[in-house]
PDB file of N, CA and C in Angstrom:
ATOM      1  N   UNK A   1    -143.497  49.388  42.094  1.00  0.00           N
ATOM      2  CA  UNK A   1    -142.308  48.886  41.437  1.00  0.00           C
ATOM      3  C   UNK A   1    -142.652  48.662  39.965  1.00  0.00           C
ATOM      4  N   UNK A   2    -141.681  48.940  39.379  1.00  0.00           N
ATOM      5  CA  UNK A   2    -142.320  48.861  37.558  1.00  0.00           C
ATOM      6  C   UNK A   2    -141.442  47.709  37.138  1.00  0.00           C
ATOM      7  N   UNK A   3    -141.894  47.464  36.030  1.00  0.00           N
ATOM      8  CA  UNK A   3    -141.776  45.895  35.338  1.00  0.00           C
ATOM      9  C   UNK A   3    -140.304  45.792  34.809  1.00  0.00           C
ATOM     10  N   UNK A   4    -139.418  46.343  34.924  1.00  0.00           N
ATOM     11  CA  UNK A   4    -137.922  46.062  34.778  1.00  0.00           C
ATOM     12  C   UNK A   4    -137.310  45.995  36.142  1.00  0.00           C
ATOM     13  N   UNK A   5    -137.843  46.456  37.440  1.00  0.00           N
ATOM     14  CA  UNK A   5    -137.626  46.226  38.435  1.00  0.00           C
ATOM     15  C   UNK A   5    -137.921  44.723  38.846  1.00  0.00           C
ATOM     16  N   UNK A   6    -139.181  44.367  38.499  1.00  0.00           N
ATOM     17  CA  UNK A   6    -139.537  43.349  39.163  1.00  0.00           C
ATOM     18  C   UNK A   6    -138.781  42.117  38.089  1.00  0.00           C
ATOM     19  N   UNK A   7    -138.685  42.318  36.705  1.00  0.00           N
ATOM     20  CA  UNK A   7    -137.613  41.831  36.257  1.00  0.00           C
ATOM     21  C   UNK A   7    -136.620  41.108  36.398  1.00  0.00           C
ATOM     22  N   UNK A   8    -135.450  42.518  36.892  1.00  0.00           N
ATOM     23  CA  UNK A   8    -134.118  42.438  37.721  1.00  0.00           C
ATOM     24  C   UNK A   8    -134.310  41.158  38.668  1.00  0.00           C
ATOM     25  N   UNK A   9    -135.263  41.513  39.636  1.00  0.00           N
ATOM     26  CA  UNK A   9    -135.036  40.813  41.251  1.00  0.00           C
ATOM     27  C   UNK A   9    -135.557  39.302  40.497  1.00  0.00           C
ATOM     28  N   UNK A  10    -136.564  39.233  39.713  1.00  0.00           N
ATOM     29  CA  UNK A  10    -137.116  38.047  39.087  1.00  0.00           C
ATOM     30  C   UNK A  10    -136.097  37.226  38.773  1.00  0.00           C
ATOM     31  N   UNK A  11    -135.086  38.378  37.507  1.00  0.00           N
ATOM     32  CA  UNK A  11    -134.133  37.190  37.031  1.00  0.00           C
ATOM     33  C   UNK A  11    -133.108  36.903  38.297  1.00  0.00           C
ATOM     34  N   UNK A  12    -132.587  37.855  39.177  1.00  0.00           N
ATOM     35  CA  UNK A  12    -131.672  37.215  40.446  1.00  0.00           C
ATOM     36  C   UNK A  12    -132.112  36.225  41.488  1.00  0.00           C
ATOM     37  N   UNK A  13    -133.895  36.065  41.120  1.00  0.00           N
ATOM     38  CA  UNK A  13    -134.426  35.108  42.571  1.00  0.00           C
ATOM     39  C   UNK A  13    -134.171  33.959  41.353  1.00  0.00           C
ATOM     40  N   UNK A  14    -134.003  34.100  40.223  1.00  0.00           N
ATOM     41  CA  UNK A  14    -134.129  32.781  39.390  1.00  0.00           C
ATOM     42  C   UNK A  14    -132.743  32.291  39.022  1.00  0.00           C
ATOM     43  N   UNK A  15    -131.879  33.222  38.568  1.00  0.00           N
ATOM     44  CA  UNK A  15    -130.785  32.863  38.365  1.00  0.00           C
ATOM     45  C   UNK A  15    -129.350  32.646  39.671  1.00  0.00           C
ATOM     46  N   UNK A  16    -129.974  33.571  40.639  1.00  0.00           N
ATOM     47  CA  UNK A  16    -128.868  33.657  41.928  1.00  0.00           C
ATOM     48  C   UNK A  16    -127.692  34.617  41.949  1.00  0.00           C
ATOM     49  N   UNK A  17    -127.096  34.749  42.391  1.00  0.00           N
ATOM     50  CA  UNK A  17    -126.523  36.112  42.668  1.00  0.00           C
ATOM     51  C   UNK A  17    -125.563  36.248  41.222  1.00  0.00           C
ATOM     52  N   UNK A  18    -125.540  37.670  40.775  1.00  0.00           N
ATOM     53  CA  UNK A  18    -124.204  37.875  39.592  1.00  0.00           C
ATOM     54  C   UNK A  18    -123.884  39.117  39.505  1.00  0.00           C
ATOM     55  N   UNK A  19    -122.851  39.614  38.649  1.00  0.00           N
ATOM     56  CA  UNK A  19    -122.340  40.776  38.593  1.00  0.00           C
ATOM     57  C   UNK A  19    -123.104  41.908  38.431  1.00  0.00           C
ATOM     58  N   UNK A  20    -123.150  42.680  38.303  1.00  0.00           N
ATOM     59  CA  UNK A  20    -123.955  43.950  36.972  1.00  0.00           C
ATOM     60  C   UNK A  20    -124.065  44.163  36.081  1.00  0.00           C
ATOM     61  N   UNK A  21    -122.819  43.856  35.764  1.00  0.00           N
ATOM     62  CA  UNK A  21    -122.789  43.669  34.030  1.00  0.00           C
ATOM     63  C   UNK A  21    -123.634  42.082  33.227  1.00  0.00           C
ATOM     64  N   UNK A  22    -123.422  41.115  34.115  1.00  0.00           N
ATOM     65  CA  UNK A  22    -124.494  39.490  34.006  1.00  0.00           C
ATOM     66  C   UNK A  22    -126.101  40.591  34.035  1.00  0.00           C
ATOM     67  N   UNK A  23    -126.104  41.038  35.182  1.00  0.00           N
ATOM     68  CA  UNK A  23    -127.521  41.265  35.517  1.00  0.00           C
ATOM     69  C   UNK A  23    -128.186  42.887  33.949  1.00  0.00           C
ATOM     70  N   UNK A  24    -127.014  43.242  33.861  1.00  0.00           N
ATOM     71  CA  UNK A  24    -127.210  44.705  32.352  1.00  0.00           C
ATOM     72  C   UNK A  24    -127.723  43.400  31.276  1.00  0.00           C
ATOM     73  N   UNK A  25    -126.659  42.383  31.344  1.00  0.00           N
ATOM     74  CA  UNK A  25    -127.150  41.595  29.632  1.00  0.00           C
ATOM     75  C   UNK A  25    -128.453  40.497  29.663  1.00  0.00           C
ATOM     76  N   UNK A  26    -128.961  40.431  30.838  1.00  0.00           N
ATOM     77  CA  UNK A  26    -129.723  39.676  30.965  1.00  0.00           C
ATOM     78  C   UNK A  26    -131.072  40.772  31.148  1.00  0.00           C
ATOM     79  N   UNK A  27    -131.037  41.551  31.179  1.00  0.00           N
ATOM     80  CA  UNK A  27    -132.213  42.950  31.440  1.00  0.00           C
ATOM     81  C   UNK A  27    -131.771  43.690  29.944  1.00  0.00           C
ATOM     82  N   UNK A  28    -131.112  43.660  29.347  1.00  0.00           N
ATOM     83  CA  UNK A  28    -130.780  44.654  28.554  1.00  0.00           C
ATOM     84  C   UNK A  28    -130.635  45.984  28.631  1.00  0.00           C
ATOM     85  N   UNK A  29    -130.377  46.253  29.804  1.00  0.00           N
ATOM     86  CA  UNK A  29    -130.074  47.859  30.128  1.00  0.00           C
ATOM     87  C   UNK A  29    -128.019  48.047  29.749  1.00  0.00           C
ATOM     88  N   UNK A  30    -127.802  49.270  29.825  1.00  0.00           N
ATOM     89  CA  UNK A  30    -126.516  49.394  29.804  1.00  0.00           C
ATOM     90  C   UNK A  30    -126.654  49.366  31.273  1.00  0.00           C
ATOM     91  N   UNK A  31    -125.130  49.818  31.272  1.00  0.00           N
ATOM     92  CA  UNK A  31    -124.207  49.595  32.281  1.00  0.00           C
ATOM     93  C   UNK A  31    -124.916  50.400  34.105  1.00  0.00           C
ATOM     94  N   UNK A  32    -124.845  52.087  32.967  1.00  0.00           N
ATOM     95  CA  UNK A  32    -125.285  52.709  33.918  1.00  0.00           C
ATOM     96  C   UNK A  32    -126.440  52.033  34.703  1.00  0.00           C
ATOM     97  N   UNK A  33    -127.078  52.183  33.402  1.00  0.00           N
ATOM     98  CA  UNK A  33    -129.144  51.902  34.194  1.00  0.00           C
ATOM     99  C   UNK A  33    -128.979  51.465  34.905  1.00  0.00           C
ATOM    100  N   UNK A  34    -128.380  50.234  34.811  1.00  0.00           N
ATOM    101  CA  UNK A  34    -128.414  49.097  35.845  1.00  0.00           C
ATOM    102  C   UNK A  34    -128.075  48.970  37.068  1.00  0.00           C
ATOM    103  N   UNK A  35    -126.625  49.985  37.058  1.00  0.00           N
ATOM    104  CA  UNK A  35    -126.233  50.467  38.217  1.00  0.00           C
ATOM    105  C   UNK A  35    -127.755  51.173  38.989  1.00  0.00           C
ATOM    106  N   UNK A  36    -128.191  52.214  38.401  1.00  0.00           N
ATOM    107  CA  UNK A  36    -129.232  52.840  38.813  1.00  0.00           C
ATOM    108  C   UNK A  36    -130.373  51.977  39.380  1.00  0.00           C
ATOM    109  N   UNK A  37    -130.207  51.063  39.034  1.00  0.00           N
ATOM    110  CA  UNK A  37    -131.431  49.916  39.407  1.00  0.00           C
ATOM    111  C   UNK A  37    -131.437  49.405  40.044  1.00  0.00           C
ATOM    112  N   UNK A  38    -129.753  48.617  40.513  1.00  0.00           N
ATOM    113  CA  UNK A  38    -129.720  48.201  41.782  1.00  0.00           C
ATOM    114  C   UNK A  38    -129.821  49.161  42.847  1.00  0.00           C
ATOM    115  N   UNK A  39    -129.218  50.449  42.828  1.00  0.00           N
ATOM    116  CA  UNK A  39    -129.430  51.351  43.715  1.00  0.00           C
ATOM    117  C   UNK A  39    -130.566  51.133  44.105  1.00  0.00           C
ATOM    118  N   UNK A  40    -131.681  51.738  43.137  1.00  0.00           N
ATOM    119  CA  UNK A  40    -132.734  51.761  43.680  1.00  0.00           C
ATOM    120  C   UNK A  40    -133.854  50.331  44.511  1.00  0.00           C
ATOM    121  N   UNK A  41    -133.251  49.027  43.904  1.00  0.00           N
ATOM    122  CA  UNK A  41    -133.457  47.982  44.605  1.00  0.00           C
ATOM    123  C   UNK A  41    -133.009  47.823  46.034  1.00  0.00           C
ATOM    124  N   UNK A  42    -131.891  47.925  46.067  1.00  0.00           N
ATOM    125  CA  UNK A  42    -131.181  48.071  47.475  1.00  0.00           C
ATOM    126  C   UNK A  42    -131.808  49.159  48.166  1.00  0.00           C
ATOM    127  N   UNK A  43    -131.799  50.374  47.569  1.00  0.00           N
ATOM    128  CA  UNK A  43    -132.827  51.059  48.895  1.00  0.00           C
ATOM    129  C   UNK A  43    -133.880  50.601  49.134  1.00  0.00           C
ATOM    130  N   UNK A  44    -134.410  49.728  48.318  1.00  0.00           N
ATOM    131  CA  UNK A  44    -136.034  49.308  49.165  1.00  0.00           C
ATOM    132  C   UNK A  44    -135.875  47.678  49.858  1.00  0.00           C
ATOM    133  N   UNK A  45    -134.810  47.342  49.770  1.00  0.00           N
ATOM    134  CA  UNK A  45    -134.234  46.403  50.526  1.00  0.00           C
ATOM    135  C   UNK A  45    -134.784  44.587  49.592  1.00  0.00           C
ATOM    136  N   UNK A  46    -134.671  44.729  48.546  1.00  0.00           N
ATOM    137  CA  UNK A  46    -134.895  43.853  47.458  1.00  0.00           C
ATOM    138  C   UNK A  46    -133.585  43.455  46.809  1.00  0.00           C
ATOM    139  N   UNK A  47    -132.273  43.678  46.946  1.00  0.00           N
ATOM    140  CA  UNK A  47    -131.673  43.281  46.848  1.00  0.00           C
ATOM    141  C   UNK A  47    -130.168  43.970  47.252  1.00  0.00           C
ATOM    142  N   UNK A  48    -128.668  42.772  47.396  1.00  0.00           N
ATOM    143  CA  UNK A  48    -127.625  43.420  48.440  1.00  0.00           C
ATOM    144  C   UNK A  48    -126.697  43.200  47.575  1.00  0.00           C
ATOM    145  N   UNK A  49    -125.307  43.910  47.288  1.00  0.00           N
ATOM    146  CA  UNK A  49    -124.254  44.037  46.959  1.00  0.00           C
ATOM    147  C   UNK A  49    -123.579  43.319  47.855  1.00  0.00           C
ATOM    148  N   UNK A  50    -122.627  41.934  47.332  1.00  0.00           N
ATOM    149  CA  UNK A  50    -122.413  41.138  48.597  1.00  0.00           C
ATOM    150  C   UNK A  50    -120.227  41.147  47.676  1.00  0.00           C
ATOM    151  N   UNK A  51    -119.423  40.888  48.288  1.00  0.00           N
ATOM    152  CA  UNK A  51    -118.441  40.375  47.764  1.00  0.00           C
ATOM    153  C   UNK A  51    -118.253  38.908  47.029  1.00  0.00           C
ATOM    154  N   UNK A  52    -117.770  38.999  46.035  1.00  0.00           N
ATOM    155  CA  UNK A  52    -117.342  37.386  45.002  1.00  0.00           C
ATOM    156  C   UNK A  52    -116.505  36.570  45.832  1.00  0.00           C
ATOM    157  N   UNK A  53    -116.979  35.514  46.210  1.00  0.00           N
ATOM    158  CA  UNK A  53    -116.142  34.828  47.481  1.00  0.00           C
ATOM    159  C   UNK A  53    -114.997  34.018  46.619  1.00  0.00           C
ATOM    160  N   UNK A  54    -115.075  33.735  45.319  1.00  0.00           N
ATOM    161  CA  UNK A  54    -114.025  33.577  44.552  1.00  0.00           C
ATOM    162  C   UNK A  54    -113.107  35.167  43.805  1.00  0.00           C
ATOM    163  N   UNK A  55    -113.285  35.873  44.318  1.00  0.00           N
ATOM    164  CA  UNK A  55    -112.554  37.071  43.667  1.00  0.00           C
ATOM    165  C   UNK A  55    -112.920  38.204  44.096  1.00  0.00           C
ATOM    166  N   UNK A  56    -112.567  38.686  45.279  1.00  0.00           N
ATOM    167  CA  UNK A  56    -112.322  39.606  46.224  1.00  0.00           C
ATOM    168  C   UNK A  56    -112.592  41.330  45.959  1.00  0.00           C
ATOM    169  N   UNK A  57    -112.076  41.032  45.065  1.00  0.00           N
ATOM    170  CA  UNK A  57    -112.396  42.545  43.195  1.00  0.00           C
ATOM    171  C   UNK A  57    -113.492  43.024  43.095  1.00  0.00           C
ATOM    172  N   UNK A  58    -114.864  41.598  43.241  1.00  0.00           N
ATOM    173  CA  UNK A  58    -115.637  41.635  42.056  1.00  0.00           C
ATOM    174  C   UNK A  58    -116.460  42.043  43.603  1.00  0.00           C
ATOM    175  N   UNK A  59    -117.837  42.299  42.930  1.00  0.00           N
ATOM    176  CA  UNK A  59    -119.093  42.237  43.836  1.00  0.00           C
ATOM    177  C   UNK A  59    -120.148  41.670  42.855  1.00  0.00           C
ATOM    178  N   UNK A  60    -121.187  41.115  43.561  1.00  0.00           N
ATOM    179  CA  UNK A  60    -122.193  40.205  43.608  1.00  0.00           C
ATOM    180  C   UNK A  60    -123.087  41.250  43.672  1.00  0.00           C
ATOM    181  N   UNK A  61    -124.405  40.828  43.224  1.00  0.00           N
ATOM    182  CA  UNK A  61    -125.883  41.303  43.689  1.00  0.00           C
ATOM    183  C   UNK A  61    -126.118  40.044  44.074  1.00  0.00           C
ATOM    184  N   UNK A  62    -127.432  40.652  44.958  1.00  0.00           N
ATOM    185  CA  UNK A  62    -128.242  38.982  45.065  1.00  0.00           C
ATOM    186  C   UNK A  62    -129.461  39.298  45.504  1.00  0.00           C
ATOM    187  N   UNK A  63    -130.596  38.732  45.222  1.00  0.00           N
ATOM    188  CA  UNK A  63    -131.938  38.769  45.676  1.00  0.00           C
ATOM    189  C   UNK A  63    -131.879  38.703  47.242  1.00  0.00           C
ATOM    190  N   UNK A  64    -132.898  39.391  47.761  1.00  0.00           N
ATOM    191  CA  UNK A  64    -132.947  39.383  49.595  1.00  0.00           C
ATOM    192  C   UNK A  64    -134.447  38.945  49.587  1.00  0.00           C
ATOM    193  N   UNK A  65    -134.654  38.177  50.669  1.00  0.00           N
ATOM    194  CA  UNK A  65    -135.941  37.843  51.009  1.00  0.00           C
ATOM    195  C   UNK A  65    -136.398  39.246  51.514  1.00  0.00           C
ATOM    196  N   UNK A  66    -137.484  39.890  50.881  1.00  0.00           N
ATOM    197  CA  UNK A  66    -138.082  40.978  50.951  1.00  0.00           C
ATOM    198  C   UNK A  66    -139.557  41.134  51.428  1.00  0.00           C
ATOM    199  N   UNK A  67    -139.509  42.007  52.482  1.00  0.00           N
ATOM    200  CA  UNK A  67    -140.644  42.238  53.417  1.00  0.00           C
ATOM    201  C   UNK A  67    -141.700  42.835  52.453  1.00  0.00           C
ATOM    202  N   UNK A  68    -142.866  42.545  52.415  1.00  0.00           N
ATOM    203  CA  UNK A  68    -143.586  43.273  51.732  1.00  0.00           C
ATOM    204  C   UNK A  68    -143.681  43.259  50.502  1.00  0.00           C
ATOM    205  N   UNK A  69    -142.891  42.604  49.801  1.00  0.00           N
ATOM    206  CA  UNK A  69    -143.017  42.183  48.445  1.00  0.00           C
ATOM    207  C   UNK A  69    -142.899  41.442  48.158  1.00  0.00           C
ATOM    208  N   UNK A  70    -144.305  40.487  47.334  1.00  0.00           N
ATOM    209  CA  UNK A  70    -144.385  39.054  46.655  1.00  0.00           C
ATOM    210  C   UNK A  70    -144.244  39.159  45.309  1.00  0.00           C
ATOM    211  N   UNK A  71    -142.822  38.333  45.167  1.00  0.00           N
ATOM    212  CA  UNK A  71    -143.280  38.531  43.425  1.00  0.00           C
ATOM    213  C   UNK A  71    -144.267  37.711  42.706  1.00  0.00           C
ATOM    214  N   UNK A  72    -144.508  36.753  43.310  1.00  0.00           N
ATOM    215  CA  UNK A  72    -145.708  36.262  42.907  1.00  0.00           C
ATOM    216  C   UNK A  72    -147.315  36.918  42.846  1.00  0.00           C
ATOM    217  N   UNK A  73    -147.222  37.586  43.880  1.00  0.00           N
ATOM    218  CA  UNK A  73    -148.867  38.832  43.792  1.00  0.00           C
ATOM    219  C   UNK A  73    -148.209  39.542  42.848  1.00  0.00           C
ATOM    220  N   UNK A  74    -147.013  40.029  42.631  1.00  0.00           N
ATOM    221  CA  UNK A  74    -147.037  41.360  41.704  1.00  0.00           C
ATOM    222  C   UNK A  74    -147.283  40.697  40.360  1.00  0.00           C
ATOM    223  N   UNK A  75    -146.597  39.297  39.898  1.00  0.00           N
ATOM    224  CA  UNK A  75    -146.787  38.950  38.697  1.00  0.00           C
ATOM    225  C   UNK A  75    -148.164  38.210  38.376  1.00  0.00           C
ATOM    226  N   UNK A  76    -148.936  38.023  39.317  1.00  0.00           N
ATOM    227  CA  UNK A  76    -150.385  37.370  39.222  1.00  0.00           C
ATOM    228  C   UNK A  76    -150.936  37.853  38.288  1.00  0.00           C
ATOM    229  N   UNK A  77    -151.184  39.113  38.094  1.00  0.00           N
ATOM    230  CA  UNK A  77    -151.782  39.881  36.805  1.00  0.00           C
ATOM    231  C   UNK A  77    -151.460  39.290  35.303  1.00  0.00           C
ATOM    232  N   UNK A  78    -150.005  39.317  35.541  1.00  0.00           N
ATOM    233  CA  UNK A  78    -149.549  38.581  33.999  1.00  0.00           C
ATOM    234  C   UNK A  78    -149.419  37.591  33.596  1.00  0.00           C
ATOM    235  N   UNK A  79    -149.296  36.565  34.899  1.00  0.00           N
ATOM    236  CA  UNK A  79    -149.579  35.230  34.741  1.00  0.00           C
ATOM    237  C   UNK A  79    -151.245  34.678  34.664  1.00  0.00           C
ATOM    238  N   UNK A  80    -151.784  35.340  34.923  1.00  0.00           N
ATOM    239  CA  UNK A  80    -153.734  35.363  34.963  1.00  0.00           C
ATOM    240  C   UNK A  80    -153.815  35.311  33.259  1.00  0.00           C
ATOM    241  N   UNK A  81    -153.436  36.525  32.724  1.00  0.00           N
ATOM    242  CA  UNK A  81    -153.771  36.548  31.252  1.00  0.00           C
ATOM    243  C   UNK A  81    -153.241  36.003  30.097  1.00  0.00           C
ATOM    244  N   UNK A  82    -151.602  35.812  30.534  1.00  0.00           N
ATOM    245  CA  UNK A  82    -151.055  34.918  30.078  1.00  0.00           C
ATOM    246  C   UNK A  82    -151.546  33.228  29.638  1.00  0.00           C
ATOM    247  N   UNK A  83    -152.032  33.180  31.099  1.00  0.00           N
ATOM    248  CA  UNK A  83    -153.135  31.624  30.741  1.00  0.00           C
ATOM    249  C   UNK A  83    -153.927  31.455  29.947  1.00  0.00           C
ATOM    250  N   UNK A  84    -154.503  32.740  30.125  1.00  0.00           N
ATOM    251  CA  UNK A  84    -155.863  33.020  29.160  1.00  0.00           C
ATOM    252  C   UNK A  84    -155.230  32.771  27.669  1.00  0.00           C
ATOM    253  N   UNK A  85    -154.302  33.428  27.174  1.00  0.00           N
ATOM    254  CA  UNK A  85    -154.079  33.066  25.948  1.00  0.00           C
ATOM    255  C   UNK A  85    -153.707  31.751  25.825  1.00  0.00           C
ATOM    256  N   UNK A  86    -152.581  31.209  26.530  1.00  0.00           N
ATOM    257  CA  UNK A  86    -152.764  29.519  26.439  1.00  0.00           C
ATOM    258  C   UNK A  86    -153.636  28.432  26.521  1.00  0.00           C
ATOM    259  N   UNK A  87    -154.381  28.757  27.219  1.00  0.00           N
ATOM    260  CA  UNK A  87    -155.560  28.291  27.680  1.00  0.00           C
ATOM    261  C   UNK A  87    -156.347  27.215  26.545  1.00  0.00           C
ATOM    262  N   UNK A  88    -156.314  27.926  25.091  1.00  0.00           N
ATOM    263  CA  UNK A  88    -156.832  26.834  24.089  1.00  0.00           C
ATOM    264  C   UNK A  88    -155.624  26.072  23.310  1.00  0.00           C
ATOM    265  N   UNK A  89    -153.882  26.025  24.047  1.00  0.00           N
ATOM    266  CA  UNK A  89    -153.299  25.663  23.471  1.00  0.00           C
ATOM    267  C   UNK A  89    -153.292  24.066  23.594  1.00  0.00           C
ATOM    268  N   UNK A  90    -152.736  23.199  22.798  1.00  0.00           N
ATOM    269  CA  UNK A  90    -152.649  21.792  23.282  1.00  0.00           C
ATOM    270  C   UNK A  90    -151.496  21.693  23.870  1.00  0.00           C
ATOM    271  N   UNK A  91    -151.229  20.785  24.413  1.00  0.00           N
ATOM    272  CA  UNK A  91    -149.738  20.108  24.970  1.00  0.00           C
ATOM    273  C   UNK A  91    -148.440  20.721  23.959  1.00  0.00           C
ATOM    274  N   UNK A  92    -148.792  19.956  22.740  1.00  0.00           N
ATOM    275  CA  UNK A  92    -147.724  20.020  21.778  1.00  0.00           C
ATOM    276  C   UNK A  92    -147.329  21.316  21.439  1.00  0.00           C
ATOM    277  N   UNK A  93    -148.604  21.805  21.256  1.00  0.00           N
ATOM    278  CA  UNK A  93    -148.389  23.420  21.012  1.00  0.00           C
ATOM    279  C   UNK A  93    -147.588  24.471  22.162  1.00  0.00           C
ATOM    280  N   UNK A  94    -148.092  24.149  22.945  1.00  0.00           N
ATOM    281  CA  UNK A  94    -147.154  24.599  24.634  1.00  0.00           C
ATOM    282  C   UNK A  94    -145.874  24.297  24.324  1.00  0.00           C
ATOM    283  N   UNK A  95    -145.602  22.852  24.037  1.00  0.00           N
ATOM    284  CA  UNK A  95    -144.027  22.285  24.071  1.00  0.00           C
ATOM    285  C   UNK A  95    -143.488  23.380  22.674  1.00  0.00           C
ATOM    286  N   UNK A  96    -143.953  23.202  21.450  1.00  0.00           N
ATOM    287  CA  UNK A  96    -143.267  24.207  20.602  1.00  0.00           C
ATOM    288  C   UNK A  96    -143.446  25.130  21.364  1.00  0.00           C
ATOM    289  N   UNK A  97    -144.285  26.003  21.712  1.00  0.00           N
ATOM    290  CA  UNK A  97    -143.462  27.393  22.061  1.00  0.00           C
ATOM    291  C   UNK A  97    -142.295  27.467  23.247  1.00  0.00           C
ATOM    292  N   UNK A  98    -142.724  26.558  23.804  1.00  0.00           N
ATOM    293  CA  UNK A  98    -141.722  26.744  25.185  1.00  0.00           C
ATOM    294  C   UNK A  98    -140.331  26.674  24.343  1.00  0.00           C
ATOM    295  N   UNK A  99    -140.260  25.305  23.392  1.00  0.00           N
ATOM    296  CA  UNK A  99    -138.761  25.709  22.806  1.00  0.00           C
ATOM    297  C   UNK A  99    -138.259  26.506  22.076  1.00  0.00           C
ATOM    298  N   UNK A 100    -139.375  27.529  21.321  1.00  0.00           N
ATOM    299  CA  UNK A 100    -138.922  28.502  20.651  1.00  0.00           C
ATOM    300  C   UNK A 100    -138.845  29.571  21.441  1.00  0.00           C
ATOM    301  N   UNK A 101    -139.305  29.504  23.039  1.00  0.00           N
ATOM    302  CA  UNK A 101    -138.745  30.899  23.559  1.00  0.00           C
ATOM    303  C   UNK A 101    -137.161  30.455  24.062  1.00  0.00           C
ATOM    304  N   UNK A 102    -137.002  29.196  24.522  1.00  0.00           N
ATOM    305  CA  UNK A 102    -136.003  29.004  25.086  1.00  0.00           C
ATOM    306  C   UNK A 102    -134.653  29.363  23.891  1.00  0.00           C
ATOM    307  N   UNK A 103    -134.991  28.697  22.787  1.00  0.00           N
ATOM    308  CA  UNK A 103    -133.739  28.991  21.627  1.00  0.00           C
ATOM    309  C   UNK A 103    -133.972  30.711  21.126  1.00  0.00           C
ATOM    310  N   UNK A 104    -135.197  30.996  21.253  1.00  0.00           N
ATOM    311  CA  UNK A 104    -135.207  32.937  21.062  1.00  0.00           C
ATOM    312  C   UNK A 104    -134.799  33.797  21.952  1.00  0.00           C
ATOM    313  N   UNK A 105    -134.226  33.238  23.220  1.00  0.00           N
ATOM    314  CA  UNK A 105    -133.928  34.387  24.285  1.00  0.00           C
ATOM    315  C   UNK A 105    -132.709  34.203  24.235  1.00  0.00           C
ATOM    316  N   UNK A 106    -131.617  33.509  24.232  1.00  0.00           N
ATOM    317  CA  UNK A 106    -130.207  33.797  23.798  1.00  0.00           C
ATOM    318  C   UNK A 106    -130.233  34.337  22.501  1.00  0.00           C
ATOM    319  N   UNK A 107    -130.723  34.125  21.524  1.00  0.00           N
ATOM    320  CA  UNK A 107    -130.417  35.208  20.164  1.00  0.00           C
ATOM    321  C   UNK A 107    -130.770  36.340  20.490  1.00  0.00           C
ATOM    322  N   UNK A 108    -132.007  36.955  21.553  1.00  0.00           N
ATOM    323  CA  UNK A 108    -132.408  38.018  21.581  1.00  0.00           C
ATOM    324  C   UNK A 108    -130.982  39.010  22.870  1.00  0.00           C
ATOM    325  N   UNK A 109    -130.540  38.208  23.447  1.00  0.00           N
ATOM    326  CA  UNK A 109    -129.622  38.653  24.257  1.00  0.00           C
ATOM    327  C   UNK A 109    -128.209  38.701  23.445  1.00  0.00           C
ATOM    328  N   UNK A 110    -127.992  37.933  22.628  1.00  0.00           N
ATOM    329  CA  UNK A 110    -126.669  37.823  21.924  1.00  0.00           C
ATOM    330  C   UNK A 110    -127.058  39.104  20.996  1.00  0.00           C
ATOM    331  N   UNK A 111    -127.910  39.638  20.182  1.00  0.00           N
ATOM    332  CA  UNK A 111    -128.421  40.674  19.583  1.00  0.00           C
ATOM    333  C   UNK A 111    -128.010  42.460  20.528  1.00  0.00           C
ATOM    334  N   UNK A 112    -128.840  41.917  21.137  1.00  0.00           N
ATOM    335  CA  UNK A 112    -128.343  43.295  22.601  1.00  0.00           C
ATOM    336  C   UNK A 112    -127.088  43.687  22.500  1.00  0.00           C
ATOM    337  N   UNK A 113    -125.914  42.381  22.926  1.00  0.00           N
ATOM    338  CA  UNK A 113    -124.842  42.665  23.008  1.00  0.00           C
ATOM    339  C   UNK A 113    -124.285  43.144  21.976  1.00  0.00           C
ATOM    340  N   UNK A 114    -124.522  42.610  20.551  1.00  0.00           N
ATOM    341  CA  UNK A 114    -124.024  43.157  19.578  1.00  0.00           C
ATOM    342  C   UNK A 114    -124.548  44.547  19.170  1.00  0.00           C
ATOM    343  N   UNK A 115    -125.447  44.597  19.246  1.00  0.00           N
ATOM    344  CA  UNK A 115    -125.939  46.263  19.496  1.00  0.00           C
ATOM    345  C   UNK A 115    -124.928  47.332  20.062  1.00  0.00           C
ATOM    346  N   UNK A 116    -125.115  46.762  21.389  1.00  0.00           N
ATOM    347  CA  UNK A 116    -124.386  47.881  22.699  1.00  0.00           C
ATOM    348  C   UNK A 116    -122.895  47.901  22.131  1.00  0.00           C
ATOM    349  N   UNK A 117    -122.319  46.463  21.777  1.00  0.00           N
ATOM    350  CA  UNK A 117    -120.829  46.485  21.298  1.00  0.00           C
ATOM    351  C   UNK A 117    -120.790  47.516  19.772  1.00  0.00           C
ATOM    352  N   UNK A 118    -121.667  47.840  19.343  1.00  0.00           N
ATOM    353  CA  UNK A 118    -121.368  48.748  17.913  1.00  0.00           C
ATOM    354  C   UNK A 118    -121.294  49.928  17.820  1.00  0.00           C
ATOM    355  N   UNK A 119    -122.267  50.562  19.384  1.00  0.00           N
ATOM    356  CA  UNK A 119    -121.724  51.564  19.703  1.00  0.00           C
ATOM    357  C   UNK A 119    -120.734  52.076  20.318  1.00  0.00           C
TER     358      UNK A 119
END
């Protein structure tokens, strides 16, 4: 599984079930890809196209408890080295970055959109 896959299912085991188009702006793929992505998630049984129980219209993705795949073993690698670089950070220093990713990932997603919207 490659790292926009594990991504996808990452951000749906974290965020909980949403549209395609939620799950395109939060991955930054267009429309299609994404379509393409769940496909290919759903065939390996990582995630299900369920109906919007408020709106009958819409459909849902949602993470599935999945046989054979931990996302935690798959992300061990990046969380291992990841440490490593934190590793000589202090407290304070941790706390700034944590809030500069938290206030940098909506600009970096609000960016996307304005992108995709210009074309």
């Amino acid at each position: 599984m490659g790292p926009t896959d594990l991504y996808a299912v990452g951000t749906l085991v974290f965020h909980g079930r949403m549209t395609s188009g939620e799950l395109a702006a939060k991955t930054g793929l267009t429309t299609g890809a994404t379509t393409r992505l769940i496909d290919r998630l759903e065939a390996r049984g990582l995630v299900r196209r369920v109906p919007d129980p408020a709106d009958r219209r819409r459909v849902l993705v949602e993470a599935v408890e999945a046989q054979g795949v931990d996302l935690d073993d798959a992300l061990a690698p990046a969380r291992e080295k990841l440490a490593r670089v934190f590793a000589d950070c202090t407290a304070d220093e941790i706390a700034t970055l944590t809030e500069h990713f938290e206030r940098a990932a909506p600009a970096f997603h609000e960016a996307i959109e304005a992108i995709r919207d210009a074309r």
